[in-house]
C-alpha atoms as a PDB file:
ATOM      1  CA  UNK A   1      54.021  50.215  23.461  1.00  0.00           C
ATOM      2  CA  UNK A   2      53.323  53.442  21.577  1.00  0.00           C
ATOM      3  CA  UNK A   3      56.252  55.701  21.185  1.00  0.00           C
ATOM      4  CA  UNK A   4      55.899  59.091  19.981  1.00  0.00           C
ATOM      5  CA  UNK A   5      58.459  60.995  17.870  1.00  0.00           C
ATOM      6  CA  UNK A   6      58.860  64.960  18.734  1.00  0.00           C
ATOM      7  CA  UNK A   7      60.823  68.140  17.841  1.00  0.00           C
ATOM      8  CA  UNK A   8      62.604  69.533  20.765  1.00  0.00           C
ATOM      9  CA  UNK A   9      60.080  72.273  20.549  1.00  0.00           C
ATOM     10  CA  UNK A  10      57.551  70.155  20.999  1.00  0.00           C
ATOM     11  CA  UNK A  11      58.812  68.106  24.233  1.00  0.00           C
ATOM     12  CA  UNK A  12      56.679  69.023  27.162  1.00  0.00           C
ATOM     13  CA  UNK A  13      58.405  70.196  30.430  1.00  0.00           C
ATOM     14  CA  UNK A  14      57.553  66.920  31.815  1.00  0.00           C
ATOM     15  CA  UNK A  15      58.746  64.696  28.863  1.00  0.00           C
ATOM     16  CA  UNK A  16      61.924  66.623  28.581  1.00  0.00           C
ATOM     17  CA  UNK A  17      62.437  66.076  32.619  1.00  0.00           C
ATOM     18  CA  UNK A  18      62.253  62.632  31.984  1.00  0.00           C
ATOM     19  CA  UNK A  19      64.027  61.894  29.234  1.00  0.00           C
ATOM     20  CA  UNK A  20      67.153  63.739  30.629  1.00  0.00           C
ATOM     21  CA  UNK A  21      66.289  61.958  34.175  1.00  0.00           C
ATOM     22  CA  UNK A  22      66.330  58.290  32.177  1.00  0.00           C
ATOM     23  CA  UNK A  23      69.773  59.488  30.049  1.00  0.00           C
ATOM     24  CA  UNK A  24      71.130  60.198  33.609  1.00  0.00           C
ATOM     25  CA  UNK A  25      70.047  57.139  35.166  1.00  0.00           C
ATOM     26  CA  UNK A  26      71.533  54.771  32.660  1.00  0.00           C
ATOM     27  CA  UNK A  27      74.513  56.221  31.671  1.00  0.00           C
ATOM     28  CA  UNK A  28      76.034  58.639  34.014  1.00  0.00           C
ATOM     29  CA  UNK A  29      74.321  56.405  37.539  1.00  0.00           C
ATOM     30  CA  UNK A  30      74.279  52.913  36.080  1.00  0.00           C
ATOM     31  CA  UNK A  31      77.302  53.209  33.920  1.00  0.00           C
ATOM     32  CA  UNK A  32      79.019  55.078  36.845  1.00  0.00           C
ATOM     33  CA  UNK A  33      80.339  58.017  33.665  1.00  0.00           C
ATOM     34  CA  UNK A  34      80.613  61.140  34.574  1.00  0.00           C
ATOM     35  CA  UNK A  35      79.918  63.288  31.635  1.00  0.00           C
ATOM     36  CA  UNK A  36      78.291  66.087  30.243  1.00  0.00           C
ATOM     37  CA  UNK A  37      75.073  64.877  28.838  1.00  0.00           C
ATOM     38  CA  UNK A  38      73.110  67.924  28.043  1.00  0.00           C
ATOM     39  CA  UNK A  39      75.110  69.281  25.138  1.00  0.00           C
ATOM     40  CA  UNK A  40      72.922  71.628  23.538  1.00  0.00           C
ATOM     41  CA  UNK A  41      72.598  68.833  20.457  1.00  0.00           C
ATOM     42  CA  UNK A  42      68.658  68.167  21.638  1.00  0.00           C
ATOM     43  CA  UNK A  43      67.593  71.345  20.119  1.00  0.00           C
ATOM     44  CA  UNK A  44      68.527  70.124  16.846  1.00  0.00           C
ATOM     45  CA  UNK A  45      67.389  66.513  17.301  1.00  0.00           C
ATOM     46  CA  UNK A  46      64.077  64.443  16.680  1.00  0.00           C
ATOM     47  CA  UNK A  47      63.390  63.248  19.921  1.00  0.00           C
ATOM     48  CA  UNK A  48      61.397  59.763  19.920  1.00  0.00           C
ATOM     49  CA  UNK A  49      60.390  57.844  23.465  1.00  0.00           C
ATOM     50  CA  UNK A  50      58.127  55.069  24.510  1.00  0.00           C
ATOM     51  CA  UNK A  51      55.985  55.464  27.607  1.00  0.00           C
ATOM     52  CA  UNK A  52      54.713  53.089  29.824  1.00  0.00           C
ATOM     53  CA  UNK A  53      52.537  53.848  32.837  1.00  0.00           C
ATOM     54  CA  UNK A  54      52.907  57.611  32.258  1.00  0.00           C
ATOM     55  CA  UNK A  55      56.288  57.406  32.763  1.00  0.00           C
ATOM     56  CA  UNK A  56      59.230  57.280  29.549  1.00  0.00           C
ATOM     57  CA  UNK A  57      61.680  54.234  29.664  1.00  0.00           C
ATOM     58  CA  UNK A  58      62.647  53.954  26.327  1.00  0.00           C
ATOM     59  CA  UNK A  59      64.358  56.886  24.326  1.00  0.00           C
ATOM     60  CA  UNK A  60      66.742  57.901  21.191  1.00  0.00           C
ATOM     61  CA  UNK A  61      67.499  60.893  19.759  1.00  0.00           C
ATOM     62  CA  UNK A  62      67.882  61.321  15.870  1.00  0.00           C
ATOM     63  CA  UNK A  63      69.597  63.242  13.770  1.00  0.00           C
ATOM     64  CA  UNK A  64      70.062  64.606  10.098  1.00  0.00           C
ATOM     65  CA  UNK A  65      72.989  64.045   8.226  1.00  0.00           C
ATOM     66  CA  UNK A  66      75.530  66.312   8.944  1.00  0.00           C
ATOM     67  CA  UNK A  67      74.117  67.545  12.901  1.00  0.00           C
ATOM     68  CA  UNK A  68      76.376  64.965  14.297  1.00  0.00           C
ATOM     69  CA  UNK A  69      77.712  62.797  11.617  1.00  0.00           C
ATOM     70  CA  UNK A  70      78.334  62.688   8.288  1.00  0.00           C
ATOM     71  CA  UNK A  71      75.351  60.511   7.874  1.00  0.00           C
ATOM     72  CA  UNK A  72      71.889  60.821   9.764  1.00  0.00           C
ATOM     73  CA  UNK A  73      72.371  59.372  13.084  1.00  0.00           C
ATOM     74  CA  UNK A  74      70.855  57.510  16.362  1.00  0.00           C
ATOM     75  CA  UNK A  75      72.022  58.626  19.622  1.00  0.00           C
ATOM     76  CA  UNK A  76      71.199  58.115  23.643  1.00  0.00           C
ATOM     77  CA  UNK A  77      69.473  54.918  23.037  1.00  0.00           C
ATOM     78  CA  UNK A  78      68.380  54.044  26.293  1.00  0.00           C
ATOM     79  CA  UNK A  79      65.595  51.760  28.247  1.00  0.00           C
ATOM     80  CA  UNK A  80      65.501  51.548  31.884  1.00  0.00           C
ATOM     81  CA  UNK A  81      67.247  48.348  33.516  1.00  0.00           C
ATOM     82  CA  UNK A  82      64.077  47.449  34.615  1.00  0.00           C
ATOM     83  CA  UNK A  83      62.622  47.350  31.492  1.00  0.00           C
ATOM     84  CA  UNK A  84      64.912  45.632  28.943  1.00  0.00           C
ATOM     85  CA  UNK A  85      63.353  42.332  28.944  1.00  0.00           C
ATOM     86  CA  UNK A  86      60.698  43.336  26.912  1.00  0.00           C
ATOM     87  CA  UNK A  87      62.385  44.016  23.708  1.00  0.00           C
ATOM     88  CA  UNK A  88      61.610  47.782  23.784  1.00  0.00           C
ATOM     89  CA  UNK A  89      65.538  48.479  22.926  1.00  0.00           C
ATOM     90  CA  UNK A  90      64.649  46.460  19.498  1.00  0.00           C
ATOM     91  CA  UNK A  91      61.193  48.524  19.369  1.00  0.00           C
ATOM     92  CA  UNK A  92      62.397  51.682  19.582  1.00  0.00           C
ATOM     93  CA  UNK A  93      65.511  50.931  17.210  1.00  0.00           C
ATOM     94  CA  UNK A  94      62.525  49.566  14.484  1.00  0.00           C
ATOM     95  CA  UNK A  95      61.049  53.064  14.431  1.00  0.00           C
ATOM     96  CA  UNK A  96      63.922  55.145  14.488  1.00  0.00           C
ATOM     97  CA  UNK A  97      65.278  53.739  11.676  1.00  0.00           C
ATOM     98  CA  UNK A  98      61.799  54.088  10.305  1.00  0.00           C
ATOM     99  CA  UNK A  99      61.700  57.616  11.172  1.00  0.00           C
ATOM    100  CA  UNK A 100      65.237  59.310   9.504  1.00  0.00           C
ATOM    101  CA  UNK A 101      64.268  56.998   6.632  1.00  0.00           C
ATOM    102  CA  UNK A 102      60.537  59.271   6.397  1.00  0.00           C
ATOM    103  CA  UNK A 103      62.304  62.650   7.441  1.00  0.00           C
ATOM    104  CA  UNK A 104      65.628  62.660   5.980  1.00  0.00           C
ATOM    105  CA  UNK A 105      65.179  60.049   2.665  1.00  0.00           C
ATOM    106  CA  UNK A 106      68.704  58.984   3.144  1.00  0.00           C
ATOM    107  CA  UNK A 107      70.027  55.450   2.188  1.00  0.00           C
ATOM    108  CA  UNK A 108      72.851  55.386   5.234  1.00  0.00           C
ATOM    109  CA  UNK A 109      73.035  55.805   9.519  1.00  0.00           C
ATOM    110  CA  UNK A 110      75.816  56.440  11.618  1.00  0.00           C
ATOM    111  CA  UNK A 111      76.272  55.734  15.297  1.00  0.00           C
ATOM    112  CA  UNK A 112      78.786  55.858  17.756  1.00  0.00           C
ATOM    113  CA  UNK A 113      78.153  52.226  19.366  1.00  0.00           C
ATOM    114  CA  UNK A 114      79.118  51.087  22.836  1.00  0.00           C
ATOM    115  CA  UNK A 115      81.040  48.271  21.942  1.00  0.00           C
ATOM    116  CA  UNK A 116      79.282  45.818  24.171  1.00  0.00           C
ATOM    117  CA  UNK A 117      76.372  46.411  22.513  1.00  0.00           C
ATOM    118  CA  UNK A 118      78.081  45.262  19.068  1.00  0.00           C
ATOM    119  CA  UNK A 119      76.050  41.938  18.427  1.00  0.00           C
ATOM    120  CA  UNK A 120      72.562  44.477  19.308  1.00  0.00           C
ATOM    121  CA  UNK A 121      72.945  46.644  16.545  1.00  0.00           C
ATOM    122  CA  UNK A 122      74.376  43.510  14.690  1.00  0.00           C
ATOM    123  CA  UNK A 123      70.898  42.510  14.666  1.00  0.00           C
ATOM    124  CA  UNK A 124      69.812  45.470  13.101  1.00  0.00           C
ATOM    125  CA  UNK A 125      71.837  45.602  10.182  1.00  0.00           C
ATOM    126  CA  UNK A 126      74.630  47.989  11.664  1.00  0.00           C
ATOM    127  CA  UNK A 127      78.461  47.232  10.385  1.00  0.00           C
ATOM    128  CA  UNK A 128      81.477  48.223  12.290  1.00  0.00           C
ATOM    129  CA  UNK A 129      83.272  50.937  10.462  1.00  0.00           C
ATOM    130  CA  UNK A 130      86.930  51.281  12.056  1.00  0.00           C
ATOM    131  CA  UNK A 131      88.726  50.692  15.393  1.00  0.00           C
ATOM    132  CA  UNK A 132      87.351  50.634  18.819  1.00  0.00           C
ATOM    133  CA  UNK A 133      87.589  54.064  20.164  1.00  0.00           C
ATOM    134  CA  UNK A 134      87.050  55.563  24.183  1.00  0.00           C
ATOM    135  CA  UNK A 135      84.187  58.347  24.358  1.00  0.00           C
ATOM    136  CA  UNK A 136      83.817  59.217  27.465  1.00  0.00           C
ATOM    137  CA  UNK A 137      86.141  56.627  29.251  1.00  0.00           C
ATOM    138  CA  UNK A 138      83.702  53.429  27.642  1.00  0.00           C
ATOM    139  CA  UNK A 139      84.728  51.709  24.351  1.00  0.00           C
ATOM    140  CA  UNK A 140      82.761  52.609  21.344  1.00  0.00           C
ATOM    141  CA  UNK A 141      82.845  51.455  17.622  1.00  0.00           C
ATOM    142  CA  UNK A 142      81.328  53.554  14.727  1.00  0.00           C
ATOM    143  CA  UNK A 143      78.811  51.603  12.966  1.00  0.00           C
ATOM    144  CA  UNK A 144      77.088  52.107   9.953  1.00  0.00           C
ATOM    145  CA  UNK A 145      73.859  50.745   7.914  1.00  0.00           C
ATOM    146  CA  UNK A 146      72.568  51.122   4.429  1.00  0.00           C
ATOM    147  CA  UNK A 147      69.024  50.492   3.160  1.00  0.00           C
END
């Protein structure tokens, strides 16, 4: 899979559409949350998705350090359910991490985990920092990584 890495400037109508569609599917649908996803933090992210058949099922959103967290940070990493047996979660992880290290030249990453997810970013090199916290009525743990 290829995935392309954008400004929010540069999303087309149609790649923004689905990108918000597959953040709603997964984790206000299929993790039955109601929440507000569109927080006006996409304008200031770098926006990176994988496409397959025309269609995006694999997503994060990145940020600089200090945007979100102290550190640069991952966010919104989502694949459709119907595409997770592929390893495109681990893909798209891969070139993220890739991608603050060539736009931000930072040596740390911050993210706000769900905490069933742990051993996943486990396998990327991602420590828990802290307690288990709610955000958004699901259990998250801050994790960090150095390079």
């Amino acid at each position: 899979m290829n995935f392309r890495t954008k400004f929010f400037s540069e999303l087309t109508t149609t790649e923004l559409y689905q990108i918000l569609q597959l953040r709603s599917e997964v984790f206000v649908v299929e993790q039955d949350c109601v929440y507000q996803d569109v927080d006006f933090k996409d304008q200031k992210a770098i926006h990176i998705f994988g496409k397959k058949n025309d269609k995006i099922i694999a997503y994060t959103r990145i940020f600089k350090p200090g945007d979100y967290f102290k550190n640069a940070s991952i966010g919104r990493v989502v694949v459709a359910a119907n595409q997770r047996k592929f390893g495109y979660g681990h893909q798209i992880m891969k070139v993220s991490i890739d991608t603050i290290k060539k736009y931000f030249k930072v040596d740390e990453v911050t993210i706000s985990a769900q905490k069933y997810l742990q051993k996943f970013y486990e396998s990327h090199q991602f420590k828990q920092i802290g307690d288990e916290y709610l955000e958004d009525g699901i259990p998250h743990i801050r994790m960090d990584r150095e390079f």
